[in-house]
N, C-alpha and C. Protein backbone atom coordinates (compact mmCIF):
# COMPACT_ATOMS: atom_id res chain seq x y z
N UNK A 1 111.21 101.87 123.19
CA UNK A 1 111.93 100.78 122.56
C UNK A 1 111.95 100.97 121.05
N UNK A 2 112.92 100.53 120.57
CA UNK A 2 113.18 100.53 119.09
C UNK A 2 112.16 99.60 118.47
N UNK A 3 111.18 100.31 117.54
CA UNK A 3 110.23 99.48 116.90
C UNK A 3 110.89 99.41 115.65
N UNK A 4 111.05 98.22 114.35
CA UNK A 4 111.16 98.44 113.42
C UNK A 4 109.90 97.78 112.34
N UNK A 5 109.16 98.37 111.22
CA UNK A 5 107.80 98.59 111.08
C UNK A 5 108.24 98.29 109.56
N UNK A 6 107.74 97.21 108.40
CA UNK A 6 107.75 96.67 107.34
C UNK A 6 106.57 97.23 106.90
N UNK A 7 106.63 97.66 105.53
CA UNK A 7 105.48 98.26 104.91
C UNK A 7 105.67 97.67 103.32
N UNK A 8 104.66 97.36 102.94
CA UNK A 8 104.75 96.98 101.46
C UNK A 8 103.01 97.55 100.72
N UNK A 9 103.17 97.63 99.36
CA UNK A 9 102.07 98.11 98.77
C UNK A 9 102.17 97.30 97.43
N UNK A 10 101.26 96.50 96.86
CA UNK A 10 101.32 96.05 95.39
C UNK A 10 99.54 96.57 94.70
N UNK A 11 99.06 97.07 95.35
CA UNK A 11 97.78 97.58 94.55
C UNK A 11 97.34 99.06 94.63
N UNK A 12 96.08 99.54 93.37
CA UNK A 12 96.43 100.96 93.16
C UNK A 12 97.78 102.31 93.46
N UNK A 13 97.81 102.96 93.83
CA UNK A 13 98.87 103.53 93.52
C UNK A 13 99.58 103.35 95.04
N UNK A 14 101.04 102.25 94.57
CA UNK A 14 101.59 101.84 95.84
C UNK A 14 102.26 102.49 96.40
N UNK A 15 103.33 104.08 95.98
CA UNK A 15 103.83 104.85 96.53
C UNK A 15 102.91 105.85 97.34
N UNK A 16 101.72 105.79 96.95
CA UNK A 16 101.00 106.98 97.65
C UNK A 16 100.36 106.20 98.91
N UNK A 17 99.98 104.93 98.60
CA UNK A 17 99.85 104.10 100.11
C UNK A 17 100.93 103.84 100.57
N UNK A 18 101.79 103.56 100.69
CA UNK A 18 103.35 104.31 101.71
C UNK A 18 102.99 105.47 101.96
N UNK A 19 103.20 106.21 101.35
CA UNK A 19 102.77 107.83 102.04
C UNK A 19 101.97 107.70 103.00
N UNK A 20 101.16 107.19 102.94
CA UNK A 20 99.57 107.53 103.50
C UNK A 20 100.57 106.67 105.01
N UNK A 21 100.38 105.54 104.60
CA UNK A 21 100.50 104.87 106.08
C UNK A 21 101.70 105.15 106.86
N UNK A 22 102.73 105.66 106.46
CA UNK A 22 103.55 106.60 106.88
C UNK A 22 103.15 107.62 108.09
N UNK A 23 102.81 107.98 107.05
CA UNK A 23 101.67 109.48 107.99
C UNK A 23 100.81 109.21 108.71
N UNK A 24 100.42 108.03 109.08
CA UNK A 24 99.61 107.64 109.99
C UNK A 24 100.46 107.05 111.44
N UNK A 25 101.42 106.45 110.66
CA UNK A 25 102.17 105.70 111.65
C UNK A 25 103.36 107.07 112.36
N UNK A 26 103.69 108.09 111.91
CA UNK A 26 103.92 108.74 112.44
C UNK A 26 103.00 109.79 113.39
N UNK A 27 101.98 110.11 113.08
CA UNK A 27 100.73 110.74 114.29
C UNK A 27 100.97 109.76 115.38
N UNK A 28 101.01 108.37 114.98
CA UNK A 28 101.12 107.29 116.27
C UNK A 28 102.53 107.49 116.97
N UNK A 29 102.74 107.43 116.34
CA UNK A 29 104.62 106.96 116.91
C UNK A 29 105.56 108.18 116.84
N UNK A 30 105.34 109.57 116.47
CA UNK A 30 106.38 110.51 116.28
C UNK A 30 107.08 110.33 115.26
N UNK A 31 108.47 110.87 115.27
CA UNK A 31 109.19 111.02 114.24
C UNK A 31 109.88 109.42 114.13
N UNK A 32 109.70 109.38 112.63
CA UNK A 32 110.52 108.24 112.13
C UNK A 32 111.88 107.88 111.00
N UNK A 33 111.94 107.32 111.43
CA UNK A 33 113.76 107.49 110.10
C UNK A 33 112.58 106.16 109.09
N UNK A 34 112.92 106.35 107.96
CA UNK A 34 112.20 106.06 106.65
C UNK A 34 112.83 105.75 105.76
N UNK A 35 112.68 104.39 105.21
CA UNK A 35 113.88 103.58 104.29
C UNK A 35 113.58 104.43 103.00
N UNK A 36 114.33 104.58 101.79
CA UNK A 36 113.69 104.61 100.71
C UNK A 36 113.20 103.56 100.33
N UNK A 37 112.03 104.12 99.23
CA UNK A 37 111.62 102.52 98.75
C UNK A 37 112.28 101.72 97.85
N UNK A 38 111.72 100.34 98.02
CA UNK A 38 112.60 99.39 97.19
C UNK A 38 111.01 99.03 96.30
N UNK A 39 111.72 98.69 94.96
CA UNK A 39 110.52 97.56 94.14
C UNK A 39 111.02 96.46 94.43
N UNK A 40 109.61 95.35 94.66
CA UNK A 40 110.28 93.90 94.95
C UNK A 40 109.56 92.89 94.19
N UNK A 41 109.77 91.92 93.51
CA UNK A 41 108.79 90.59 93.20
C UNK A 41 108.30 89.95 94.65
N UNK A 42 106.66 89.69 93.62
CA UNK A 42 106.42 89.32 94.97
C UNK A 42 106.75 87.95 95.91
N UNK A 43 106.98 88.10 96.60
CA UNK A 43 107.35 86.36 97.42
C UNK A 43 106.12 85.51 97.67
N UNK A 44 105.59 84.29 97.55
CA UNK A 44 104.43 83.06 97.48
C UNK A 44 103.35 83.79 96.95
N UNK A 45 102.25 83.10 97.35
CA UNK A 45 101.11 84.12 97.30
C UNK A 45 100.78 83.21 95.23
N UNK A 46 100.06 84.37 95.26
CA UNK A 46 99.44 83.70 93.77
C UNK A 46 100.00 84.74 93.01
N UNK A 47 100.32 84.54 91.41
CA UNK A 47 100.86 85.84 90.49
C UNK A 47 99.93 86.94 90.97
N UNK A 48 100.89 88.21 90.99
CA UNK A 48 100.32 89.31 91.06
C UNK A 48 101.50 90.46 91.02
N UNK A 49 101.17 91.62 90.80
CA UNK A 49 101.84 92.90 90.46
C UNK A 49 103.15 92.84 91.28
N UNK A 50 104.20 93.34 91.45
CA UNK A 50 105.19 93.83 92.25
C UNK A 50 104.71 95.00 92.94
N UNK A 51 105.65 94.56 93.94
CA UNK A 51 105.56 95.56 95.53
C UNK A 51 106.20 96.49 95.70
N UNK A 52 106.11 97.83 96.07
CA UNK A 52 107.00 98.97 96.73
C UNK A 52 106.66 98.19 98.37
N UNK A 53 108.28 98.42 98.65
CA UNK A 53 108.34 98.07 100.21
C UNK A 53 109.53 99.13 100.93
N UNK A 54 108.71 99.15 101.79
CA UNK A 54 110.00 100.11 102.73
C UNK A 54 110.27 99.59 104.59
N UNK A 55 110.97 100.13 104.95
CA UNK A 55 110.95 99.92 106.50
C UNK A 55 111.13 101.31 107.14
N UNK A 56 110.57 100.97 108.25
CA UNK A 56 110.30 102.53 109.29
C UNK A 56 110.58 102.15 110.13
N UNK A 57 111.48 103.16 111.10
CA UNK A 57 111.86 102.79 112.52
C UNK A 57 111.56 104.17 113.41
N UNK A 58 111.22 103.47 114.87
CA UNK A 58 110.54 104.60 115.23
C UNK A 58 110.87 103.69 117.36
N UNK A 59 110.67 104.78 117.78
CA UNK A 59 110.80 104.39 119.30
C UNK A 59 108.94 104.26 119.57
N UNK A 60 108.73 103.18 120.27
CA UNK A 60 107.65 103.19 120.79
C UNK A 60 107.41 102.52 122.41
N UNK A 61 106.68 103.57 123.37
CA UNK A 61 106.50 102.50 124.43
C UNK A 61 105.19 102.02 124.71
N UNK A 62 104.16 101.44 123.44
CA UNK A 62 103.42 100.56 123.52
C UNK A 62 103.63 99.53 123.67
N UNK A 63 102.86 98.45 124.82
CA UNK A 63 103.39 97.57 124.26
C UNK A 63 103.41 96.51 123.15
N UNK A 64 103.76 95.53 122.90
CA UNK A 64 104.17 94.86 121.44
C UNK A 64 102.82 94.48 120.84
N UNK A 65 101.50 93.96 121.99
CA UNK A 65 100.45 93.52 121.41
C UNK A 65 99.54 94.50 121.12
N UNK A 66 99.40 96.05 121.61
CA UNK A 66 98.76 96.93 121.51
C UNK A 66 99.40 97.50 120.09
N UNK A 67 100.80 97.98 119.72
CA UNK A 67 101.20 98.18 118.67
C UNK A 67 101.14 97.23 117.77
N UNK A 68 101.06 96.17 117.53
CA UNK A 68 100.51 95.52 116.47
C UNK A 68 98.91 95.74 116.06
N UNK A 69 98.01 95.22 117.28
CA UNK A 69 96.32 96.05 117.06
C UNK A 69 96.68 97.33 116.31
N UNK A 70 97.13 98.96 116.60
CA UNK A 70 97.57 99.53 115.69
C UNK A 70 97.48 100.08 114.86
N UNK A 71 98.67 98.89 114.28
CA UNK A 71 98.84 98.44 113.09
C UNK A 71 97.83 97.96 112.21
N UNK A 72 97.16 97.34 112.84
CA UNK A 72 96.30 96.09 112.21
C UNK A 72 95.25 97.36 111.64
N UNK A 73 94.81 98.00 112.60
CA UNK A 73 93.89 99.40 112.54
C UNK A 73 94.49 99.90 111.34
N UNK A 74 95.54 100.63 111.25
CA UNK A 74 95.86 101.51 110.06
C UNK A 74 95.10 100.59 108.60
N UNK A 75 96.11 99.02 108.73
CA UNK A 75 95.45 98.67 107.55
C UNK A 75 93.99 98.46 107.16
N UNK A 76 92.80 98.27 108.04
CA UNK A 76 91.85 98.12 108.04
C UNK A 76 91.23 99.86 107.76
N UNK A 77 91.35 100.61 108.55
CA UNK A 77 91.34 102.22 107.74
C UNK A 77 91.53 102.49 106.05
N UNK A 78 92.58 101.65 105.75
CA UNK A 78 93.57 101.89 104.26
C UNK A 78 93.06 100.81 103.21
N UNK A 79 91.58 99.89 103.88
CA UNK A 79 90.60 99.22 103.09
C UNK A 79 91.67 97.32 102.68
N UNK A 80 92.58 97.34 103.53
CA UNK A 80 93.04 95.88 103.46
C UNK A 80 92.35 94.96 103.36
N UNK A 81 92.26 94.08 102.70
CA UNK A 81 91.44 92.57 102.36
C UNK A 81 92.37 91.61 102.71
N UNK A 82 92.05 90.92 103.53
CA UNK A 82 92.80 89.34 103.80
C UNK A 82 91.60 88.38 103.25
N UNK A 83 91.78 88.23 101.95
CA UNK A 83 91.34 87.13 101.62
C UNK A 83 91.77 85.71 100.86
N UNK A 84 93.11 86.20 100.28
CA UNK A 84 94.48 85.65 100.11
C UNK A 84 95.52 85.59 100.30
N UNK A 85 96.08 84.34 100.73
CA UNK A 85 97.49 84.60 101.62
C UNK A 85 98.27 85.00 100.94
N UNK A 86 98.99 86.03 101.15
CA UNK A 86 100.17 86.19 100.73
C UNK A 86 99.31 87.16 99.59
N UNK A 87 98.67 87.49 99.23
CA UNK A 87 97.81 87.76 98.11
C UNK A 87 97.65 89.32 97.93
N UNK A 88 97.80 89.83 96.92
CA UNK A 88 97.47 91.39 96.73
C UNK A 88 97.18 92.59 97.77
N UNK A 89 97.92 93.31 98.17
CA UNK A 89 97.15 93.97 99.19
C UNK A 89 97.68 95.39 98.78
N UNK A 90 96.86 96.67 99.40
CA UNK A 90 96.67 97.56 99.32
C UNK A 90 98.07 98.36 100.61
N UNK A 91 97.67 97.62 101.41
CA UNK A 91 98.78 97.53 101.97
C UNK A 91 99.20 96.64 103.31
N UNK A 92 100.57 96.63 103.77
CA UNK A 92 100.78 95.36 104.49
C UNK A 92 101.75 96.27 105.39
N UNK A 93 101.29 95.91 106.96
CA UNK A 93 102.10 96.32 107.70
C UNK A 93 102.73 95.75 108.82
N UNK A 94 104.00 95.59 109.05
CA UNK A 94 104.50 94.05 109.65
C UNK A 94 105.34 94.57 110.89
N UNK A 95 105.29 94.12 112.35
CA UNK A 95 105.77 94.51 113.00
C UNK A 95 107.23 93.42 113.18
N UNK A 96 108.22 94.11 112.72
CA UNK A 96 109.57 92.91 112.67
C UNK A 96 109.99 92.95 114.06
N UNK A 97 110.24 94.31 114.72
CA UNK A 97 110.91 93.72 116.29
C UNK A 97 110.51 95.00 117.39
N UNK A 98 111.03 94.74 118.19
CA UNK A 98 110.46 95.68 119.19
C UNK A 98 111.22 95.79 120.26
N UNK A 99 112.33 96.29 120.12
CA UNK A 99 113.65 96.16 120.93
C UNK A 99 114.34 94.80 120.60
N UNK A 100 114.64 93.69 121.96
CA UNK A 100 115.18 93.01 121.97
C UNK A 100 114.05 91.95 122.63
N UNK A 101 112.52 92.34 122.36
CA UNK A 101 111.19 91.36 122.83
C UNK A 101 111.38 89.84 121.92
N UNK A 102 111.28 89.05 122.29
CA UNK A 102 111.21 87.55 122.14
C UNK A 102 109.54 87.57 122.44
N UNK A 103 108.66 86.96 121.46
CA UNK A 103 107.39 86.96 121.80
C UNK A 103 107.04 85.82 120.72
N UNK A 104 106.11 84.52 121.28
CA UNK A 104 105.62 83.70 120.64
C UNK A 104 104.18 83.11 121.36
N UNK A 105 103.36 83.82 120.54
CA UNK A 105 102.05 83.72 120.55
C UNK A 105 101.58 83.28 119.92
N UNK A 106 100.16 83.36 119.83
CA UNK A 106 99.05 82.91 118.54
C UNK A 106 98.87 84.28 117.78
N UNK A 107 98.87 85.57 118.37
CA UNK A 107 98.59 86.87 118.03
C UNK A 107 99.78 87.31 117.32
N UNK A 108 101.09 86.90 118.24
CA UNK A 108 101.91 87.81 118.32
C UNK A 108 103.40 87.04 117.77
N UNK A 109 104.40 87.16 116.90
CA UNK A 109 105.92 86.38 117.25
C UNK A 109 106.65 87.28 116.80
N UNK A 110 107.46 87.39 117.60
CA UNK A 110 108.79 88.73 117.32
C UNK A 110 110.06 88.14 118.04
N UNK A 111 111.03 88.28 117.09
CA UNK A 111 111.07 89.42 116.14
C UNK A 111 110.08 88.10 114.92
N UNK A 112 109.93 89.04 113.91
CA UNK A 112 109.07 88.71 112.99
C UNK A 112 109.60 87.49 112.24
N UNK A 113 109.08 86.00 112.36
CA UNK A 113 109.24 84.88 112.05
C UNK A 113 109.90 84.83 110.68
N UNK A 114 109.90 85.78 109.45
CA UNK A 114 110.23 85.29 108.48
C UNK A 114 110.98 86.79 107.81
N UNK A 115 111.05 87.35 108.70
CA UNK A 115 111.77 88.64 108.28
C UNK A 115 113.37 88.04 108.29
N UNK A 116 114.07 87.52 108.64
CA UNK A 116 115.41 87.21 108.61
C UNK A 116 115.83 86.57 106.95
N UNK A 117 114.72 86.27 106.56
CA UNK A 117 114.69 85.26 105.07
C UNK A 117 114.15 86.25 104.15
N UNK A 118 113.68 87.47 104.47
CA UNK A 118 112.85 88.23 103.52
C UNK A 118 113.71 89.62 103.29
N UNK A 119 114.02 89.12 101.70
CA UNK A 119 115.52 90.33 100.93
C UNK A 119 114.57 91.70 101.04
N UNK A 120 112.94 91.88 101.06
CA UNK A 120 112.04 92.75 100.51
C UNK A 120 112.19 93.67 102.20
N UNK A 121 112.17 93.02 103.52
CA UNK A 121 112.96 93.65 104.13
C UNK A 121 114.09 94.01 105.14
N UNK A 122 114.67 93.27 104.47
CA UNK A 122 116.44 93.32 105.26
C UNK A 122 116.75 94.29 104.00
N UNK A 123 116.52 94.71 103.06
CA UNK A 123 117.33 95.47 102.04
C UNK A 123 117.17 97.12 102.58
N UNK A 124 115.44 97.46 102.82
CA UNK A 124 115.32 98.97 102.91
C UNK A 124 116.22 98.77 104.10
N UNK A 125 115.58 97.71 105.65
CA UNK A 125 116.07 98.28 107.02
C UNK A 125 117.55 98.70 106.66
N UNK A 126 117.91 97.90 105.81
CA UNK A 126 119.93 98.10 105.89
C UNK A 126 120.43 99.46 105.69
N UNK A 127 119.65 100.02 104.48
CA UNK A 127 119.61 101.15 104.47
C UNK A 127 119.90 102.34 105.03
N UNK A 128 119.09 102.31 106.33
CA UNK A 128 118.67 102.94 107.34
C UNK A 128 118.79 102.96 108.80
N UNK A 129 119.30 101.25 108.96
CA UNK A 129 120.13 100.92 110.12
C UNK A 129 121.04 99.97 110.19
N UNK A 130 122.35 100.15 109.39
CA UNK A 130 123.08 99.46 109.19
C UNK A 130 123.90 98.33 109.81
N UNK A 131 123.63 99.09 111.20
CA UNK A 131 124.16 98.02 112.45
C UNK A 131 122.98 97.00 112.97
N UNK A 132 121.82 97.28 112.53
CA UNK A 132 120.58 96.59 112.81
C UNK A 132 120.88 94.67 112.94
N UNK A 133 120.13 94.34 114.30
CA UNK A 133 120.21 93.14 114.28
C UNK A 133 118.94 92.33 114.50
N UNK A 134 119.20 91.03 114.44
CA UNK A 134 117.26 90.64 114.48
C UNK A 134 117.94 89.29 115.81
N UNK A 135 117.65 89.86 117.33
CA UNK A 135 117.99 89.12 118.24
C UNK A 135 117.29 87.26 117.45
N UNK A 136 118.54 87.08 117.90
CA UNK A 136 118.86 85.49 117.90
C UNK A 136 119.11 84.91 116.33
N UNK A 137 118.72 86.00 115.71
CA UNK A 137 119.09 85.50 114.31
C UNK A 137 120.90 85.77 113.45
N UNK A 138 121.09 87.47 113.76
CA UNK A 138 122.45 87.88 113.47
C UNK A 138 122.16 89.17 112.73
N UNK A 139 123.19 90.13 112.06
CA UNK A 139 122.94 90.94 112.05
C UNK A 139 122.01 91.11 110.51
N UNK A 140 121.54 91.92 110.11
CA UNK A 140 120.73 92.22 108.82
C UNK A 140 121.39 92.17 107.89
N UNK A 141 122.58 92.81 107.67
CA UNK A 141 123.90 92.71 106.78
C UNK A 141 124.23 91.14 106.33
N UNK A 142 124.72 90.65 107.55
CA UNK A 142 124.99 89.24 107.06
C UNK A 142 124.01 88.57 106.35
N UNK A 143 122.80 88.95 107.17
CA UNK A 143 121.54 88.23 106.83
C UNK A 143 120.89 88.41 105.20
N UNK A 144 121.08 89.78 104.50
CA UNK A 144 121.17 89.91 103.30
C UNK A 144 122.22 89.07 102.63
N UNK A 145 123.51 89.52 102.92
CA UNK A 145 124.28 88.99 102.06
C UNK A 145 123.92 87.24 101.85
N UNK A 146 123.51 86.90 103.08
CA UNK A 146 123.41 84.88 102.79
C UNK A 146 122.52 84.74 101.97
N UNK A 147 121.27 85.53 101.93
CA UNK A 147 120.17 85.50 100.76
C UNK A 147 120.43 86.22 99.47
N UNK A 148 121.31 87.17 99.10
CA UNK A 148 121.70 87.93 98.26
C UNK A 148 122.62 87.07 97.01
N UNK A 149 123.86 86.04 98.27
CA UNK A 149 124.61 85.22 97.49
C UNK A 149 124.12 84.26 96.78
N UNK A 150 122.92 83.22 97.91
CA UNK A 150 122.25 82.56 97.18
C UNK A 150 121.58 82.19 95.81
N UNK A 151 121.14 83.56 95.64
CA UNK A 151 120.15 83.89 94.52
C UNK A 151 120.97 83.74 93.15
């Protein structure tokens, strides 16, 4: 299934943590198509540095709650701190969808609850999958442009 995989970095050197978790997430998952990066301000959270963010897409047949664990793994490897929401991180790795899975858990909600509202990544995915859609929301395109015009 088509995984698509949000990555952001705002502490020590944030292009080389992309790299890194890149390369991790590909040992996991095989070959991946790879947004360029974008710089972004950061969204809530408390002042802090700007973000390199990218998106990665990749086929996976884990399923959705095992590939998020993961995930969760890489960042805990890559020294992540959750100790503020929204708050500084080393790096952040977000599972936006997973085919066409509808999932609402305590663990788990996909496609990713706030990715349809978030320019940091509907901009790389567009990039990279232009026809890309986020079931039940519409396509990424549109979905930029309504937040794009706004602003």
């Amino acid at each position: 299934m088509k995984a698509v995989i949000a990555l952001g970095s705002n502490l020590e050197n944030r292009r080389l943590n992309l790299d890194i978790a890149i390369t991790k997430l590909e040992a996991m998952l095989g070959e991946l198509i790879v947004s360029p990066y974008f710089e972004t301000k950061p969204v809530g959270g408390p002042a802090q540095d700007d973000f390199i963010n990218a998106v990665v897409i990749a086929q996976s047949t884990l399923p959705a709650e095992q590939l998020l664990k993961e995930l969760l793994a890489i960042e805990d490897q890559m020294g992540r701190v959750r100790d503020v929401r929204w708050g500084p991180r080393i790096i952040d790795l977000d599972l936006i969808l997973l085919g066409d899975q509808v999932i609402d858990t305590v663990f788990l909600k996909l496609p990713h609850p706030l990715a349809a509202s978030r320019e940091f990544v509907l901009e790389p995915w567009l990039a990279v999958d232009p026809t890309g859609e986020i079931p039940g929301k519409g396509s990424i395109k549109s979905l930029l442009a309504s937040i794009q015009s706004a602003s």
